[in-house]
PDB file of N, CA and C in Angstrom:
ATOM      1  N   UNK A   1      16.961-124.353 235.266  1.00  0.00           N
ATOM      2  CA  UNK A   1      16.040-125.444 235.024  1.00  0.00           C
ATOM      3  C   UNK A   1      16.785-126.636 234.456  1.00  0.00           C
ATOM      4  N   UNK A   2      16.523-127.786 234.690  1.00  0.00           N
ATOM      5  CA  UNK A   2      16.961-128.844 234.305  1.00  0.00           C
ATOM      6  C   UNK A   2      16.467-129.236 233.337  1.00  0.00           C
ATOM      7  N   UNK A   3      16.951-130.084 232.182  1.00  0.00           N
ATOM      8  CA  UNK A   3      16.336-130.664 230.759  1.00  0.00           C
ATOM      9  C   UNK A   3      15.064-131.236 230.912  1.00  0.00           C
ATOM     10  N   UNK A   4      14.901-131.767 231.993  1.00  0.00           N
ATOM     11  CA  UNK A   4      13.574-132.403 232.312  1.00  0.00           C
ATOM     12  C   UNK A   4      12.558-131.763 232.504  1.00  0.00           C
ATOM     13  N   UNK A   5      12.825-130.832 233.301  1.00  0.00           N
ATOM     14  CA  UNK A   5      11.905-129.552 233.264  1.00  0.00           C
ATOM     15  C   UNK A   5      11.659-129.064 232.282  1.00  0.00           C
ATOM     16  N   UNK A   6      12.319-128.465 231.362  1.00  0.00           N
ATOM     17  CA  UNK A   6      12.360-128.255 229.994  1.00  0.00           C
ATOM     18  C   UNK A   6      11.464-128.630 229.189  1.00  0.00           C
ATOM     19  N   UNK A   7      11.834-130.325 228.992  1.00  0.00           N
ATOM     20  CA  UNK A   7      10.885-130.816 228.488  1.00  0.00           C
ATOM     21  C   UNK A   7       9.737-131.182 228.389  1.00  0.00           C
ATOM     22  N   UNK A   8       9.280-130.566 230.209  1.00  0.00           N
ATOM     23  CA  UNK A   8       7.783-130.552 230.529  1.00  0.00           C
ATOM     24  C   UNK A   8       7.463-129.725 229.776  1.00  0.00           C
ATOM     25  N   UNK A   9       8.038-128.500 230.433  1.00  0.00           N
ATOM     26  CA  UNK A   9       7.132-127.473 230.069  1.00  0.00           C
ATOM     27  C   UNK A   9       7.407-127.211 228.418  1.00  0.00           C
ATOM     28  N   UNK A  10       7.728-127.848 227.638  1.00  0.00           N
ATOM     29  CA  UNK A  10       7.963-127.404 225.988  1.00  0.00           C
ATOM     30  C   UNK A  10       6.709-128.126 225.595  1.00  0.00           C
ATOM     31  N   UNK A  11       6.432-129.626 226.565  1.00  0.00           N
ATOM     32  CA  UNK A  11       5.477-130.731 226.108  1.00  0.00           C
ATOM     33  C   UNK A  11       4.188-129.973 226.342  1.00  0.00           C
ATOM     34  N   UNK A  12       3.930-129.323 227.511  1.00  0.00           N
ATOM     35  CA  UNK A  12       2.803-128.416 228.270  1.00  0.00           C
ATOM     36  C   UNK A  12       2.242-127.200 226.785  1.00  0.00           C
ATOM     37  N   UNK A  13       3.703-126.817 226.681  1.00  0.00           N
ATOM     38  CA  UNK A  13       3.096-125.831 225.638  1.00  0.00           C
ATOM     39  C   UNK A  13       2.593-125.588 224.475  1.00  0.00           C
ATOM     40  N   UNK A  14       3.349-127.031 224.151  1.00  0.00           N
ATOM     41  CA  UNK A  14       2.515-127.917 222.570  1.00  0.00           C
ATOM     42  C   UNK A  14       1.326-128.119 223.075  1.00  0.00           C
ATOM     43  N   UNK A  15       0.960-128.996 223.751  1.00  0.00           N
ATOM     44  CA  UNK A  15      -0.534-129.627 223.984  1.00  0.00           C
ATOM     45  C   UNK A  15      -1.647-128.675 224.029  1.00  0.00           C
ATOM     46  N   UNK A  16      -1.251-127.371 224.996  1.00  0.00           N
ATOM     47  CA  UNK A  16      -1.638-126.422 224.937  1.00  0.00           C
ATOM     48  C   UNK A  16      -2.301-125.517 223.325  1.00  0.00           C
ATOM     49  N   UNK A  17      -0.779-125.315 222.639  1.00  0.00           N
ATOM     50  CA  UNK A  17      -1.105-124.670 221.231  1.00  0.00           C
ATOM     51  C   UNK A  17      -2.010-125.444 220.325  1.00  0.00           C
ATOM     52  N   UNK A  18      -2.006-126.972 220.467  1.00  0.00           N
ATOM     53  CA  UNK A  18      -2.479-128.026 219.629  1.00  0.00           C
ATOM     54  C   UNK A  18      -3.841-127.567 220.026  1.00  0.00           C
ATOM     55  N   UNK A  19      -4.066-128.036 221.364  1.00  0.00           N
ATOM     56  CA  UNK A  19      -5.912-127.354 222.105  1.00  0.00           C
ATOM     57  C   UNK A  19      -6.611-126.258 221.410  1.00  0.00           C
ATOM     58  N   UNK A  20      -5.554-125.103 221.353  1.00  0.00           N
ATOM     59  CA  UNK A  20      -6.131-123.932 220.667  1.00  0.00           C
ATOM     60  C   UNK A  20      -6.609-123.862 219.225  1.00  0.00           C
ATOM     61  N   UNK A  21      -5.499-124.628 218.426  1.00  0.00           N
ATOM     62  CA  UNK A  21      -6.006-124.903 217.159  1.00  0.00           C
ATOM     63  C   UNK A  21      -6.806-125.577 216.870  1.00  0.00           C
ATOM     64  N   UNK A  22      -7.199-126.878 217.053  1.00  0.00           N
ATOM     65  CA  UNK A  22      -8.090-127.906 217.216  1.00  0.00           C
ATOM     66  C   UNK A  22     -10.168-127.357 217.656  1.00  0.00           C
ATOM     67  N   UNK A  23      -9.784-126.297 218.727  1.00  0.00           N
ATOM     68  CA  UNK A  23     -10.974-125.749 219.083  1.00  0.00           C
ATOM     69  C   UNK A  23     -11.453-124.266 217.817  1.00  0.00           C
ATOM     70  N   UNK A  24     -10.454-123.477 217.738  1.00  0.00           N
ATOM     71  CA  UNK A  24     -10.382-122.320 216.232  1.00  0.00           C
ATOM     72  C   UNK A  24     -11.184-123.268 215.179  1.00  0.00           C
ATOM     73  N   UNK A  25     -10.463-124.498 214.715  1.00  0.00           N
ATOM     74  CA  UNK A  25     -11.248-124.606 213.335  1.00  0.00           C
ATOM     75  C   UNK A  25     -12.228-125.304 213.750  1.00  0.00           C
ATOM     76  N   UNK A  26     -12.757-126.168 214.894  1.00  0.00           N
ATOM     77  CA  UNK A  26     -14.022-126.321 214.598  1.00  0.00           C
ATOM     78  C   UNK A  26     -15.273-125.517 215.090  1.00  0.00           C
ATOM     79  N   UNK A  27     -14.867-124.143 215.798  1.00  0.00           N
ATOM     80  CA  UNK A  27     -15.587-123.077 215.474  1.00  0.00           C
ATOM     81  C   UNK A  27     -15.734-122.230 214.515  1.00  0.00           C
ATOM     82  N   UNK A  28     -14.808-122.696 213.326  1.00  0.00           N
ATOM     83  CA  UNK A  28     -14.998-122.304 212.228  1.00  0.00           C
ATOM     84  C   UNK A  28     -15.805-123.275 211.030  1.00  0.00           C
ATOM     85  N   UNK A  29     -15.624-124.303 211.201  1.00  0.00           N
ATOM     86  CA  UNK A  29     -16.754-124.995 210.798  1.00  0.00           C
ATOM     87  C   UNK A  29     -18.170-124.695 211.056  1.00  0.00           C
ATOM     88  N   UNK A  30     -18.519-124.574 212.460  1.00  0.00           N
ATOM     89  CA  UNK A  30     -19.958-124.232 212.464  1.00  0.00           C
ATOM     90  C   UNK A  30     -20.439-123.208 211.730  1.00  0.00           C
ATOM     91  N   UNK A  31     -19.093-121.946 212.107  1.00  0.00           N
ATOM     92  CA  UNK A  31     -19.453-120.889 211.611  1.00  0.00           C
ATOM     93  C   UNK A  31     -20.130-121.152 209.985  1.00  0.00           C
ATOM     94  N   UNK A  32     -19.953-122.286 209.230  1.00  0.00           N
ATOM     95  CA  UNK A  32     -19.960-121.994 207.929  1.00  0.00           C
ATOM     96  C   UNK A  32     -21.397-122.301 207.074  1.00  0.00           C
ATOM     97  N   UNK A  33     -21.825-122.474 208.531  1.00  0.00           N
ATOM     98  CA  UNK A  33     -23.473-123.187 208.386  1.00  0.00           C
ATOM     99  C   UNK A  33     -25.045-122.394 208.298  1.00  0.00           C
ATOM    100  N   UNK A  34     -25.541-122.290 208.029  1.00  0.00           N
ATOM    101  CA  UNK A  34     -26.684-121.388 207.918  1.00  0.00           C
ATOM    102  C   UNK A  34     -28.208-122.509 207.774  1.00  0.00           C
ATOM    103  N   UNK A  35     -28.705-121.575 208.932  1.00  0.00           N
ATOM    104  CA  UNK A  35     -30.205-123.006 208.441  1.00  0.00           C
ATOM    105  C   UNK A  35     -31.295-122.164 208.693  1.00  0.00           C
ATOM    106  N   UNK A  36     -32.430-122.403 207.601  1.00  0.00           N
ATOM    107  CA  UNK A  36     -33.474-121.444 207.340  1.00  0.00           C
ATOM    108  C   UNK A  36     -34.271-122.494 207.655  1.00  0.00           C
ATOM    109  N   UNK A  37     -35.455-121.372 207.900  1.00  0.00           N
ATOM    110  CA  UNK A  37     -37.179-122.328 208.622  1.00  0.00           C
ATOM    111  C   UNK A  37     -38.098-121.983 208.237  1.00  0.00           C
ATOM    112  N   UNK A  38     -39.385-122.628 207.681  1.00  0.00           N
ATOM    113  CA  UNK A  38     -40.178-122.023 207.547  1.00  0.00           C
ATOM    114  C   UNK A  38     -41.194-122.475 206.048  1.00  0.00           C
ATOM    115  N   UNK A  39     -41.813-121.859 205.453  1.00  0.00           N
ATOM    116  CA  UNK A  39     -42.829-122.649 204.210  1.00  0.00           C
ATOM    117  C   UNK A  39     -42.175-122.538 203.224  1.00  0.00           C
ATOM    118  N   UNK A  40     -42.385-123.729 202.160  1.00  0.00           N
ATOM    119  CA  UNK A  40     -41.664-123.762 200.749  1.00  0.00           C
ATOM    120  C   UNK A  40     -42.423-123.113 200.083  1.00  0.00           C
ATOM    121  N   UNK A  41     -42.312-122.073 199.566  1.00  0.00           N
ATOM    122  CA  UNK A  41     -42.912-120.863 198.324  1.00  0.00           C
ATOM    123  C   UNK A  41     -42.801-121.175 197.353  1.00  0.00           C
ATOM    124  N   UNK A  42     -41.767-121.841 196.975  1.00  0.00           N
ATOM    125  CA  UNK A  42     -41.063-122.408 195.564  1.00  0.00           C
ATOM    126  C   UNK A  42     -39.786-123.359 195.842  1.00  0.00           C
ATOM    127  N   UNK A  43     -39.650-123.986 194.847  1.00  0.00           N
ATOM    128  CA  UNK A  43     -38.860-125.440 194.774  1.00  0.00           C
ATOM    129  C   UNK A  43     -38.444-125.626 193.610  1.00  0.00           C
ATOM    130  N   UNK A  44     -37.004-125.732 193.196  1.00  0.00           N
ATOM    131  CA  UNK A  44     -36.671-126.487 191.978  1.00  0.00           C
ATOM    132  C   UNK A  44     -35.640-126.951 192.312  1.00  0.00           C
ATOM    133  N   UNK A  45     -34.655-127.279 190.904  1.00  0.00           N
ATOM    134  CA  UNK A  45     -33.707-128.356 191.434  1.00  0.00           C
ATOM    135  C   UNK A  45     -32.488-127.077 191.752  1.00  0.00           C
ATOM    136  N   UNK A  46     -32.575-125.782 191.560  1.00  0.00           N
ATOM    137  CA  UNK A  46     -30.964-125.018 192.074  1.00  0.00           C
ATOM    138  C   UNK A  46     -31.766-124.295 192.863  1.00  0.00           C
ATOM    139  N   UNK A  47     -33.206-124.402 193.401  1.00  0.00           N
ATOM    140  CA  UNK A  47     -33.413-122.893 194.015  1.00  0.00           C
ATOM    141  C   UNK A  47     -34.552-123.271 195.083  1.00  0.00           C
ATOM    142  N   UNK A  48     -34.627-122.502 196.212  1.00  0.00           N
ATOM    143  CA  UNK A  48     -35.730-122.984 197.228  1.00  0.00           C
ATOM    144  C   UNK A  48     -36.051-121.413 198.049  1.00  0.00           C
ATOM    145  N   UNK A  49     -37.409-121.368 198.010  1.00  0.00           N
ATOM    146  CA  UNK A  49     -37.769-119.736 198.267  1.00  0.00           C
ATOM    147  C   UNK A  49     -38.779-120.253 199.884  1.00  0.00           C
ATOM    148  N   UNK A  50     -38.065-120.144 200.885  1.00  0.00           N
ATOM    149  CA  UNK A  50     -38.759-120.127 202.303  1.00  0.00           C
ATOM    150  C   UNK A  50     -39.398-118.825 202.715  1.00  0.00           C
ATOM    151  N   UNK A  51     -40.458-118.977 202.861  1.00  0.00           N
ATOM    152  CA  UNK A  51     -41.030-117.610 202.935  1.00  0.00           C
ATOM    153  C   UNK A  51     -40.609-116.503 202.289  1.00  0.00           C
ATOM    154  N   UNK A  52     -39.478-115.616 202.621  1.00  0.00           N
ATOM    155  CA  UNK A  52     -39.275-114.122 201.610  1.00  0.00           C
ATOM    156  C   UNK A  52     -37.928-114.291 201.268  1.00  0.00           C
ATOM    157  N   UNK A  53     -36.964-115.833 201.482  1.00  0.00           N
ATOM    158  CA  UNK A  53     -35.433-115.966 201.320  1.00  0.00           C
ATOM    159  C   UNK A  53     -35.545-116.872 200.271  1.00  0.00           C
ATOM    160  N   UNK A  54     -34.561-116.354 199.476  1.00  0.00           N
ATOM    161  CA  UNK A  54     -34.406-117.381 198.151  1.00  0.00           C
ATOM    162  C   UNK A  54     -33.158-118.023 198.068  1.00  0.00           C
ATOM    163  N   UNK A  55     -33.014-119.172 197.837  1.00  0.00           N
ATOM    164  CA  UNK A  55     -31.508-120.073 198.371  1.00  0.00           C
ATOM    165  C   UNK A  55     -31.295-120.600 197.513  1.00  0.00           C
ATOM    166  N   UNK A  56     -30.118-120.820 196.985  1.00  0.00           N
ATOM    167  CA  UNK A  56     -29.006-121.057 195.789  1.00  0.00           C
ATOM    168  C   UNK A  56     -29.053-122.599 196.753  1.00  0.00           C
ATOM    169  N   UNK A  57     -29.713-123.890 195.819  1.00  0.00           N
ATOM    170  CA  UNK A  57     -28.787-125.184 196.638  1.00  0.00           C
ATOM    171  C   UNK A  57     -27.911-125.251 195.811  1.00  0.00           C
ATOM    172  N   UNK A  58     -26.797-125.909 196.544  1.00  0.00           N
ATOM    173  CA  UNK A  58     -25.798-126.956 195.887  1.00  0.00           C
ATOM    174  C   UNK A  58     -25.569-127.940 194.976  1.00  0.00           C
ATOM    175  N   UNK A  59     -25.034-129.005 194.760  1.00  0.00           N
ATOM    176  CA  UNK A  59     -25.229-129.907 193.684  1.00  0.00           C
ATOM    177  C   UNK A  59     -25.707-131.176 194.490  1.00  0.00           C
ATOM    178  N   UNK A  60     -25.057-131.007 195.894  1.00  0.00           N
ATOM    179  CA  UNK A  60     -25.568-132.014 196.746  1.00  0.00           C
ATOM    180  C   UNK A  60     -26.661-131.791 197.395  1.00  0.00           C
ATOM    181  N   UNK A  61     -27.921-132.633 197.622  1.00  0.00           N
ATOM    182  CA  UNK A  61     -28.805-131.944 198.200  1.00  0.00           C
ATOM    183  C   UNK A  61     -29.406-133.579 198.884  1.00  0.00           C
ATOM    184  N   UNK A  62     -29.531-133.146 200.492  1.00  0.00           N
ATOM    185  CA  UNK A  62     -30.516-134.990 201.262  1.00  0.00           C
ATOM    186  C   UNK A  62     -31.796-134.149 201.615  1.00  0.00           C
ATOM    187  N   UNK A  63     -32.395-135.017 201.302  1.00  0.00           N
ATOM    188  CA  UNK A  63     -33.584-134.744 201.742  1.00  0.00           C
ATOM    189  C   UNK A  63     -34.263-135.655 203.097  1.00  0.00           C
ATOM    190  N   UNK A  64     -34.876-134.890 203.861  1.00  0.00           N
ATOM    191  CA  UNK A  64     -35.370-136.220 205.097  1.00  0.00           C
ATOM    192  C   UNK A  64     -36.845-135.476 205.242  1.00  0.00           C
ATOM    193  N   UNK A  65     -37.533-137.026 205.934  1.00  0.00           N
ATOM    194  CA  UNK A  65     -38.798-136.116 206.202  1.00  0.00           C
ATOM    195  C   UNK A  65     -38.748-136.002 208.053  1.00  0.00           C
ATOM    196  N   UNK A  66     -39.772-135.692 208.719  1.00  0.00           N
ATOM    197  CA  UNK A  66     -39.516-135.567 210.052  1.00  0.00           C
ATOM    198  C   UNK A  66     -38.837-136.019 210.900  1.00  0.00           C
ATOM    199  N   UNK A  67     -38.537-137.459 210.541  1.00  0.00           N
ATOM    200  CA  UNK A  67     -38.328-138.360 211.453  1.00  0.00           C
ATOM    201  C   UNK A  67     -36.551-138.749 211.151  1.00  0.00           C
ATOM    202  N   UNK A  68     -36.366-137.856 210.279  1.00  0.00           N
ATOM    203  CA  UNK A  68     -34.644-137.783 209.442  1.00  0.00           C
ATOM    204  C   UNK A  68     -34.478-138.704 208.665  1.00  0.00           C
ATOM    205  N   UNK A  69     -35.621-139.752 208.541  1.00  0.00           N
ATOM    206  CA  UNK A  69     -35.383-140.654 206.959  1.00  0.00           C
ATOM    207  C   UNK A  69     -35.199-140.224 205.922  1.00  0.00           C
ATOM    208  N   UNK A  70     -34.302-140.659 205.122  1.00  0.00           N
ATOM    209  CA  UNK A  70     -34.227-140.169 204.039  1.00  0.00           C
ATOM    210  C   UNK A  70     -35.512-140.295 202.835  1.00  0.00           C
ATOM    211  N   UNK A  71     -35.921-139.379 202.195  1.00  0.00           N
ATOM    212  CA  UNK A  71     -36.814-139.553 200.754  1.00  0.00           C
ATOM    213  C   UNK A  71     -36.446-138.794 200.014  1.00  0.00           C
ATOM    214  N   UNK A  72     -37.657-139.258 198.948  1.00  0.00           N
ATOM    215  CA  UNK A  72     -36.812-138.467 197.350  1.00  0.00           C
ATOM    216  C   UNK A  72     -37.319-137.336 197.534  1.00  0.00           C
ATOM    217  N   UNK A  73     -36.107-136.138 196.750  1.00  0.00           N
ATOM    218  CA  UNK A  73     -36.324-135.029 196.586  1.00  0.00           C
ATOM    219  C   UNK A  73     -37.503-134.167 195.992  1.00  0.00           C
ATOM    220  N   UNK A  74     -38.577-134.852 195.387  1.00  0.00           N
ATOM    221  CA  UNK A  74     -39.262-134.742 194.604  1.00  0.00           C
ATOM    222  C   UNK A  74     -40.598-134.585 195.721  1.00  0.00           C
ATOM    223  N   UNK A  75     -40.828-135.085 196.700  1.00  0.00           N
ATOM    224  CA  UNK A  75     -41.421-135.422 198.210  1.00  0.00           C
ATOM    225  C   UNK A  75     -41.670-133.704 198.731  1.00  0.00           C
ATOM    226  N   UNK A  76     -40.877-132.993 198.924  1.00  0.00           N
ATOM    227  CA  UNK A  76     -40.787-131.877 199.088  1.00  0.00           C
ATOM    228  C   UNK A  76     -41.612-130.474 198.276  1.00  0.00           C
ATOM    229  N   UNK A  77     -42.843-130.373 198.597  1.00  0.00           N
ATOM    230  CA  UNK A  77     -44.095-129.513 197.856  1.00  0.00           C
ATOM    231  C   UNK A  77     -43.490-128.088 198.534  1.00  0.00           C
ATOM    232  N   UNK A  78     -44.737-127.351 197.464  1.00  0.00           N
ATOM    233  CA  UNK A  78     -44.849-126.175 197.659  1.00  0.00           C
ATOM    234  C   UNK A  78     -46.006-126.184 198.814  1.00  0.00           C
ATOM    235  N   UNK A  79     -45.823-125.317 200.162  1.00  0.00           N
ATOM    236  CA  UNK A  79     -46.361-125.112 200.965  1.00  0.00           C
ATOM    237  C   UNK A  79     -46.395-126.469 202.713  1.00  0.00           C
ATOM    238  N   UNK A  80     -44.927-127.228 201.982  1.00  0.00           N
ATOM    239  CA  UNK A  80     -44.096-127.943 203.439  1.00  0.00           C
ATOM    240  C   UNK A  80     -43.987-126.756 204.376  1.00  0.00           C
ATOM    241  N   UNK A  81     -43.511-127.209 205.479  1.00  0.00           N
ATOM    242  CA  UNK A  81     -42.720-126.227 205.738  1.00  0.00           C
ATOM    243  C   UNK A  81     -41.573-127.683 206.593  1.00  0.00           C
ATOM    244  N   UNK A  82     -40.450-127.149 206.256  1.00  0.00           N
ATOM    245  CA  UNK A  82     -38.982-127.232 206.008  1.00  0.00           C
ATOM    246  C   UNK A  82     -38.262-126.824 207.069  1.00  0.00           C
ATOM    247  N   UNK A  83     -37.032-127.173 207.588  1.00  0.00           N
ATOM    248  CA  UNK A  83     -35.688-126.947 207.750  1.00  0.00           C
ATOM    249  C   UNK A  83     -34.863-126.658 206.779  1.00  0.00           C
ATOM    250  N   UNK A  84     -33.449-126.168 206.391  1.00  0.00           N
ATOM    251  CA  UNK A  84     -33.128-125.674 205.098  1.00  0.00           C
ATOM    252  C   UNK A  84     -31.565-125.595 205.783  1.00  0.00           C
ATOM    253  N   UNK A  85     -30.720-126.304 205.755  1.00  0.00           N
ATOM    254  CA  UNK A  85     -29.107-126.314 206.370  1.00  0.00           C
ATOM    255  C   UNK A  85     -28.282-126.427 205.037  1.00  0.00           C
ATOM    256  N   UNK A  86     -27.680-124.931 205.031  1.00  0.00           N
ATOM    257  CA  UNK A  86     -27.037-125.283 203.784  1.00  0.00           C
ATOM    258  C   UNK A  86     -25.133-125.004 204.769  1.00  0.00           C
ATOM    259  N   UNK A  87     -24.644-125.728 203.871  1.00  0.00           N
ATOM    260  CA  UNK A  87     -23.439-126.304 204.308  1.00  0.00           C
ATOM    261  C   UNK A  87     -22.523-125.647 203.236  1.00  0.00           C
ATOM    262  N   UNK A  88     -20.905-125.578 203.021  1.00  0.00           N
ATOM    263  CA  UNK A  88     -20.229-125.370 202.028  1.00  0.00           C
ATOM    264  C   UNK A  88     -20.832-125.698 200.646  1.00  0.00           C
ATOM    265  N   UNK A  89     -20.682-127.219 200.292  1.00  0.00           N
ATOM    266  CA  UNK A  89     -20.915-128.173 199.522  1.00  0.00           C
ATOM    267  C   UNK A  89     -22.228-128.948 199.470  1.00  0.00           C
ATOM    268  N   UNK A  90     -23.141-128.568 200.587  1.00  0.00           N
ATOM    269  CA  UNK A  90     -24.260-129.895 200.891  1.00  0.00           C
ATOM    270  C   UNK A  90     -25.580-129.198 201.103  1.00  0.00           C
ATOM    271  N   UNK A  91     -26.734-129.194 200.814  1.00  0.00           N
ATOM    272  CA  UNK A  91     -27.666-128.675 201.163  1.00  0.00           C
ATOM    273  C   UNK A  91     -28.627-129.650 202.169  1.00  0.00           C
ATOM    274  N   UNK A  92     -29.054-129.724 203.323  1.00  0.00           N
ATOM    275  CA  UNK A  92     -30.141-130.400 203.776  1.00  0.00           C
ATOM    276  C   UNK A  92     -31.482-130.312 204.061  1.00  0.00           C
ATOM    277  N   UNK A  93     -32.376-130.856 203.536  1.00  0.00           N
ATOM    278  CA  UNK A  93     -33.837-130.162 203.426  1.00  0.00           C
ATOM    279  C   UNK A  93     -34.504-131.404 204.493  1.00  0.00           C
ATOM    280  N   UNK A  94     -35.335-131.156 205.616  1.00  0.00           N
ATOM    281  CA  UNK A  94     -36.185-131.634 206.122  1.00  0.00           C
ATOM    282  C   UNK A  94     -37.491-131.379 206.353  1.00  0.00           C
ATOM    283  N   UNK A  95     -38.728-131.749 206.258  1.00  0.00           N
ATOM    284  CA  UNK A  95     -39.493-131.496 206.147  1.00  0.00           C
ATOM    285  C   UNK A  95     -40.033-131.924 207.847  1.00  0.00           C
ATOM    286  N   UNK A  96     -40.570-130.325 208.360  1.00  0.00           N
ATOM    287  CA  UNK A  96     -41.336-130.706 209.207  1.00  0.00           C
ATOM    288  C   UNK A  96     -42.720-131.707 209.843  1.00  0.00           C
ATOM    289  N   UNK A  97     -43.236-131.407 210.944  1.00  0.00           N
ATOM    290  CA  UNK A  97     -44.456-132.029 210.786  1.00  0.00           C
ATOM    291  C   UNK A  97     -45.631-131.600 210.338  1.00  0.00           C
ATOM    292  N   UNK A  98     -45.518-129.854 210.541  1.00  0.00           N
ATOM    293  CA  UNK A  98     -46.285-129.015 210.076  1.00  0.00           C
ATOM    294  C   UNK A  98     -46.630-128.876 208.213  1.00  0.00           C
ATOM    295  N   UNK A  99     -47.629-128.934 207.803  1.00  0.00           N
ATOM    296  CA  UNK A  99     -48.344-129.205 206.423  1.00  0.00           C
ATOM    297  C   UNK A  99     -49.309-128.329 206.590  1.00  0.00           C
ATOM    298  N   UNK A 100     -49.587-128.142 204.977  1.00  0.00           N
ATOM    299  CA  UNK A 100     -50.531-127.046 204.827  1.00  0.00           C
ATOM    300  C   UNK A 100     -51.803-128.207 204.020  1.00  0.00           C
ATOM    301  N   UNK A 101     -52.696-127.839 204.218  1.00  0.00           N
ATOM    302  CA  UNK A 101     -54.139-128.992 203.355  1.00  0.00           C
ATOM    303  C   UNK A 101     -54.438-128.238 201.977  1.00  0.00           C
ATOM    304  N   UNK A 102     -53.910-128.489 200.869  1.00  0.00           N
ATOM    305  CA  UNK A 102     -54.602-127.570 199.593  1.00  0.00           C
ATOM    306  C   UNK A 102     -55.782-126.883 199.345  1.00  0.00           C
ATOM    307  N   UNK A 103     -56.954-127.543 199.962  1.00  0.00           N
ATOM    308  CA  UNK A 103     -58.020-127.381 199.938  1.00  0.00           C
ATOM    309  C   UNK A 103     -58.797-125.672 200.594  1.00  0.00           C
ATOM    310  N   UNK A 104     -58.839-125.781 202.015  1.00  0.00           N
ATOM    311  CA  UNK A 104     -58.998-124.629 202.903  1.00  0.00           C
ATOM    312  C   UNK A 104     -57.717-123.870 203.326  1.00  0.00           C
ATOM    313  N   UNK A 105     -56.917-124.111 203.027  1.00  0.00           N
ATOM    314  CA  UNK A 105     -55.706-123.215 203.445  1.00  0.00           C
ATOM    315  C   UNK A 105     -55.181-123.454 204.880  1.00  0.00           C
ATOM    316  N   UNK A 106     -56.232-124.443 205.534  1.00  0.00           N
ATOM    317  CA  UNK A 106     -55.964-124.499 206.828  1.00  0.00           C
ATOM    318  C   UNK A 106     -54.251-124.989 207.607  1.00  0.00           C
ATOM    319  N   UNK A 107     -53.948-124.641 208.349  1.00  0.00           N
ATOM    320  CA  UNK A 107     -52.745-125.687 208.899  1.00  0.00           C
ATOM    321  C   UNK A 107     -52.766-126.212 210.226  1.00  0.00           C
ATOM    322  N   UNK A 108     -52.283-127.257 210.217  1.00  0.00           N
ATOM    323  CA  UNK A 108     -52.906-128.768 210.745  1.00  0.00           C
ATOM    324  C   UNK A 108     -51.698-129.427 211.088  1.00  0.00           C
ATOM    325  N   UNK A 109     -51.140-129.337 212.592  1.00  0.00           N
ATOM    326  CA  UNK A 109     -50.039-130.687 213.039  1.00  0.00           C
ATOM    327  C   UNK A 109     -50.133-132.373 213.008  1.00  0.00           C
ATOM    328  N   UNK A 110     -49.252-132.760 212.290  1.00  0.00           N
ATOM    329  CA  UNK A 110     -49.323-134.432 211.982  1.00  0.00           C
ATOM    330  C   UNK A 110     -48.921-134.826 214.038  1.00  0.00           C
TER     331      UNK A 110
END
């Protein structure tokens, strides 16, 4: 083989190894994600109970309501029902469209 050749194929085999690594960690990123669904049972500022799962948040926590705007954390009742993406470091709470009415217990799409 000639140097040139060489240097294809050395260039081929980097680009190659680089591909592999590049695709590994950001399937390891997803991996690190977990997202729960379902009614807020309970709410405070370290803890959120979705139906029968009880979740440790983070220190970081966004809150959005349906439409992914952001609002205050405080917005978020007992008996929302929620999205729940907790991340390494980040917790994300969205609130569906689905609501419960205090009154009759009924539930009712916005």
């Amino acid at each position: 083989m000639s140097s040139i050749q060489r240097i294809v194929w050395v260039s081929i085999l980097t680009l190659i190894s680089c591909l592999m690594v590049t695709f590994t960690v950001r399937a390891e990123k997803e991996e690190r994600r977990a997202v729960f669904r379902g009614q807020v049972i309970e709410i405070s500022a370290k803890f959120i109970t979705i139906e029968r799962t009880s979740i440790a948040l983070p220190k970081k926590i966004k809150t959005l309501d349906g439409s992914g705007a952001s609002i205050p954390t405080g917005t978020i009742k007992k008996g929302d029902y929620v999205i729940v993406t907790i991340e390494k470091n980040e917790a994300t709470i969205q609130r569906t469209g689905r609501t419960r009415t205090e009154g009759n217990e009924k539930l009712f799409t916005q």
